[in-house]
C-alpha atoms as a PDB file:
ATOM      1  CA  UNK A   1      58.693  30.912 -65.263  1.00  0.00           C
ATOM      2  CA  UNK A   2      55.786  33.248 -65.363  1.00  0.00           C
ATOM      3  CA  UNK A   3      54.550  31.629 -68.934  1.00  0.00           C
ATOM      4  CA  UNK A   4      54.440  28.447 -66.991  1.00  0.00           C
ATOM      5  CA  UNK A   5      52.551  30.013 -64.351  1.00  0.00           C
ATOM      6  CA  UNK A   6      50.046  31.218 -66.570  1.00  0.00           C
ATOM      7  CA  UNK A   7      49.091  28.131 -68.699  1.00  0.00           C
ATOM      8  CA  UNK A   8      45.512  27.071 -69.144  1.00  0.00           C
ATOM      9  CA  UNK A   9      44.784  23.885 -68.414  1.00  0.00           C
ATOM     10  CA  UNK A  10      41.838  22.658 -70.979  1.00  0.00           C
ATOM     11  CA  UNK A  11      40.620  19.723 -72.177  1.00  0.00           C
ATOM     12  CA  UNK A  12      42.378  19.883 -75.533  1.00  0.00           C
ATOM     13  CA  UNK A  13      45.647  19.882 -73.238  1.00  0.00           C
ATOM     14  CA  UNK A  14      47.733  17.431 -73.553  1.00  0.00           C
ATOM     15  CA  UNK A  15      47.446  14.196 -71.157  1.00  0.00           C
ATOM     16  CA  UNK A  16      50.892  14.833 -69.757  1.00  0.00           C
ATOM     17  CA  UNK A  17      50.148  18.481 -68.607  1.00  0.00           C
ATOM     18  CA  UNK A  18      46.956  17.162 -67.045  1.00  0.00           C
ATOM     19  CA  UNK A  19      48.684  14.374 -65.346  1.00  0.00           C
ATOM     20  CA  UNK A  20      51.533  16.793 -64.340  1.00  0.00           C
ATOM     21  CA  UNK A  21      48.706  19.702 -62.697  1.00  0.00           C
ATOM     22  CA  UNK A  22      46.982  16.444 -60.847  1.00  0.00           C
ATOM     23  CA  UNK A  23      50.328  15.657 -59.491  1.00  0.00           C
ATOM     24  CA  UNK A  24      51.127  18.861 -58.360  1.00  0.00           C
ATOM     25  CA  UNK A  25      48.221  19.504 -57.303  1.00  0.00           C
ATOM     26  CA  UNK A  26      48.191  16.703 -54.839  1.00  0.00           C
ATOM     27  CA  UNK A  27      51.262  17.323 -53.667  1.00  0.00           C
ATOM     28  CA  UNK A  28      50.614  20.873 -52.576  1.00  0.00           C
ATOM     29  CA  UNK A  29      47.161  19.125 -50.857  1.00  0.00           C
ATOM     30  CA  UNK A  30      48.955  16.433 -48.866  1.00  0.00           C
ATOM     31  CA  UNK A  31      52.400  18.908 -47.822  1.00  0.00           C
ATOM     32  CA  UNK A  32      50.085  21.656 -46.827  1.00  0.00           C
ATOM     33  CA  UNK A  33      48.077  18.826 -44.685  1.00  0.00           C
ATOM     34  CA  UNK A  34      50.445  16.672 -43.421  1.00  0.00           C
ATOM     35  CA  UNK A  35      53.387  19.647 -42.365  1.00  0.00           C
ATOM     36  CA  UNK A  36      50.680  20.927 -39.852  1.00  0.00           C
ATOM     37  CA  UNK A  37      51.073  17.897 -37.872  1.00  0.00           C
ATOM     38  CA  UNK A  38      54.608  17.352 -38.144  1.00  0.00           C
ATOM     39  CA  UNK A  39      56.381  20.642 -37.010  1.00  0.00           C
ATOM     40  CA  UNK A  40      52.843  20.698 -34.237  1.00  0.00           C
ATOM     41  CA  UNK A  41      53.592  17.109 -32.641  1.00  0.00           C
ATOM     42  CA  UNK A  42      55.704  17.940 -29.745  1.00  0.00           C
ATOM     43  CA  UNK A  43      53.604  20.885 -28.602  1.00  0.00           C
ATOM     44  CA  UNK A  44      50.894  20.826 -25.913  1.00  0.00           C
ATOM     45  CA  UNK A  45      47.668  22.399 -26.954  1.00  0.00           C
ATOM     46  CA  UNK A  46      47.533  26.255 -25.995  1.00  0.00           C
ATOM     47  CA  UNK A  47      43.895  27.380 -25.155  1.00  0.00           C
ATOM     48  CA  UNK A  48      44.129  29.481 -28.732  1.00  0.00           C
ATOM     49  CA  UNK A  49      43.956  26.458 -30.697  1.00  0.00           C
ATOM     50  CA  UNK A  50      41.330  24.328 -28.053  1.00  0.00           C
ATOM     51  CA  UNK A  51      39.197  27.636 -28.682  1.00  0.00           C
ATOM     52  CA  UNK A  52      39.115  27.026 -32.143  1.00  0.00           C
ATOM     53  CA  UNK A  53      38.520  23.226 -31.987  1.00  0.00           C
ATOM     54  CA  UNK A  54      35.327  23.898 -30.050  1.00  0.00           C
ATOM     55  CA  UNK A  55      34.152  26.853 -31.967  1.00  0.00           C
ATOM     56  CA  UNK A  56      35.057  25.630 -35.175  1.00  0.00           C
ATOM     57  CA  UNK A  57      31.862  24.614 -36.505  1.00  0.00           C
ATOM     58  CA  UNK A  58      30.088  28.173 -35.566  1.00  0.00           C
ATOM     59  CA  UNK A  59      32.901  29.683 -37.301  1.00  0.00           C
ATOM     60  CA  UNK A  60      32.312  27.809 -40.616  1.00  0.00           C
ATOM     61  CA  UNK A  61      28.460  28.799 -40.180  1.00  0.00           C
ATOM     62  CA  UNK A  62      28.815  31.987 -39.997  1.00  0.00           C
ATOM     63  CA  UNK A  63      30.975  32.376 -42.935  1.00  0.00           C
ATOM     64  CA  UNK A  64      27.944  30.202 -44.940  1.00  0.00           C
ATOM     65  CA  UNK A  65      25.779  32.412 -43.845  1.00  0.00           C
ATOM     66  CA  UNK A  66      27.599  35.348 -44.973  1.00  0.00           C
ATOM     67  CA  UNK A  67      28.263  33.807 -48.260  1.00  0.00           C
ATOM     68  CA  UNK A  68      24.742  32.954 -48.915  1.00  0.00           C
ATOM     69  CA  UNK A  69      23.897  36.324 -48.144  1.00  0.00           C
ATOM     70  CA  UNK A  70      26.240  37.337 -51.287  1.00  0.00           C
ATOM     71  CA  UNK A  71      23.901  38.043 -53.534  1.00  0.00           C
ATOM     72  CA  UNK A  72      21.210  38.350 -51.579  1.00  0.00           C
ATOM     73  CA  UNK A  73      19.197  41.821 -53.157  1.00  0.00           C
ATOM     74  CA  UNK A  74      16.951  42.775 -50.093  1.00  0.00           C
ATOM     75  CA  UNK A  75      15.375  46.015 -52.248  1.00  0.00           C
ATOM     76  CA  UNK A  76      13.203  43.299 -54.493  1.00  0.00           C
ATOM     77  CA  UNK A  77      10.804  40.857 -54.433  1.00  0.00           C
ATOM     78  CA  UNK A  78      11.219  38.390 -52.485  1.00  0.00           C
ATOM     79  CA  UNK A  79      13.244  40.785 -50.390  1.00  0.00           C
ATOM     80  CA  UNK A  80      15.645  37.985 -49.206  1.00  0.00           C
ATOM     81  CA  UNK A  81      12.375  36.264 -47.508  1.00  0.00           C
ATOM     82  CA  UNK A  82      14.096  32.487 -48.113  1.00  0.00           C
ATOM     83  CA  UNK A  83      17.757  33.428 -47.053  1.00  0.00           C
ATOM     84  CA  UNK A  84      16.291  35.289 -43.665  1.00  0.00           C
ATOM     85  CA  UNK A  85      14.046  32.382 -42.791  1.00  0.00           C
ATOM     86  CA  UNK A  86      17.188  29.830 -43.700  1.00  0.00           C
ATOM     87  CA  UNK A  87      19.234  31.664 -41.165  1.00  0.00           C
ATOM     88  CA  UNK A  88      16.495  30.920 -38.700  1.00  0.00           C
ATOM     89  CA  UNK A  89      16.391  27.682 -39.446  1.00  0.00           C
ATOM     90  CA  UNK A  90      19.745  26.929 -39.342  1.00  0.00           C
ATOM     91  CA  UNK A  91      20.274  28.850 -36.118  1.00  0.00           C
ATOM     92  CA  UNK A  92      16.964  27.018 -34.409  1.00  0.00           C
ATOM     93  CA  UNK A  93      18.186  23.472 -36.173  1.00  0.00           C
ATOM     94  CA  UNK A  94      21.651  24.085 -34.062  1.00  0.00           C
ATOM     95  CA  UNK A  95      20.249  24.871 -31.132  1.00  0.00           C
ATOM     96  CA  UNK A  96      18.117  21.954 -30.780  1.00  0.00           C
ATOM     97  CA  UNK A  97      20.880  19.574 -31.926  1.00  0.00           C
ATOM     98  CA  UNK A  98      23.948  21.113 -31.688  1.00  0.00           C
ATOM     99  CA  UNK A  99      25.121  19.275 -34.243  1.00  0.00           C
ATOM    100  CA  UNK A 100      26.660  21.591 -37.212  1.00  0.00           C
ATOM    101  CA  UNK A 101      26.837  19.048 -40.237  1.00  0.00           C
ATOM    102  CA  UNK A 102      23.181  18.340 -39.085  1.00  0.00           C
ATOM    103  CA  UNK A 103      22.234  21.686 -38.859  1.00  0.00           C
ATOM    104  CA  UNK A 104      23.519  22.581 -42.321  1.00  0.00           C
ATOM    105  CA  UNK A 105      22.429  19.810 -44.179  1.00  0.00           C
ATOM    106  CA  UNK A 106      18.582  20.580 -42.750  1.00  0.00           C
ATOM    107  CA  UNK A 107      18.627  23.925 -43.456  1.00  0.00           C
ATOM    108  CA  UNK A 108      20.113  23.574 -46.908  1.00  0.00           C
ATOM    109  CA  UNK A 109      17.110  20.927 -47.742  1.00  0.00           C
ATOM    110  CA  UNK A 110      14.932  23.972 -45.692  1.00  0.00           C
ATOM    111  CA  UNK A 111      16.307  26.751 -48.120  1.00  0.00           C
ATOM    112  CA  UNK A 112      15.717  24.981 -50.931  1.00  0.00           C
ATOM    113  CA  UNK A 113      12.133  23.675 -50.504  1.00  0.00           C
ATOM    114  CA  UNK A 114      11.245  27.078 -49.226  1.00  0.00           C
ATOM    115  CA  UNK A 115      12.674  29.091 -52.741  1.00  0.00           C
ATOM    116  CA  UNK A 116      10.526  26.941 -55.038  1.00  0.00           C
ATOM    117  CA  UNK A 117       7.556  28.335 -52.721  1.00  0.00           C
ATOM    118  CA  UNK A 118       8.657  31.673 -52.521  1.00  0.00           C
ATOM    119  CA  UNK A 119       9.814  33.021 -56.198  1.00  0.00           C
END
């Protein structure tokens, strides 16, 4: 079992094993996306999960921001000048829209017109 676990998929592989991860993988896509709404159907919405329907989008924000901020080095030039003024953009962008796909699509265009300024 574990030495079909640990098989590389490359592109010398054959087409069968390629065909065969696809599959899989599509099946472990759809079950993981469909089960949600079949064992949910009968239940009325608690306020836990109407909380996270209306905050979703400045949850999945603030984990961009935090990624961007990975590898962010603040001790160098340009001392993380492009990511901070990014974060303002994005937060000003979604507060005059309030619109998160918006907001992130402007500030991504924002970030990177501002690094080929910057470095």
């Amino acid at each position: 079992m574990s030495e079909i676990l640990n098989t590389q998929i490359l592109t010398t592989s054959s087409s069968l094993l390629i065909l065969l991860a696809i599959f899989v993988a599509s099946l472990a896509t759809f079950l993981t996306r469909s089960l949600a709404y079949f064992f949910l159907k009968n239940r009325k919405n608690s306020q836990w999960l109407l909380f996270l329907q209306k905050n979703s989008g400045l949850f999945i924000m603030v984990v961009l921001i935090f990624y961007a901020l990975n590898g962010t080095s603040f001790s160098a030039y340009p001392y993380g000048a492009p990511e901070i003024l990014a974060i303002l953009f994005v937060f000003l962008s979604h507060i005059l829209f309030k619109n998160p796909l918006l907001s992130i699509v402007l500030s991504t265009i924002f970030y990177m017109v501002i690094i080929k300024f910057i470095n």
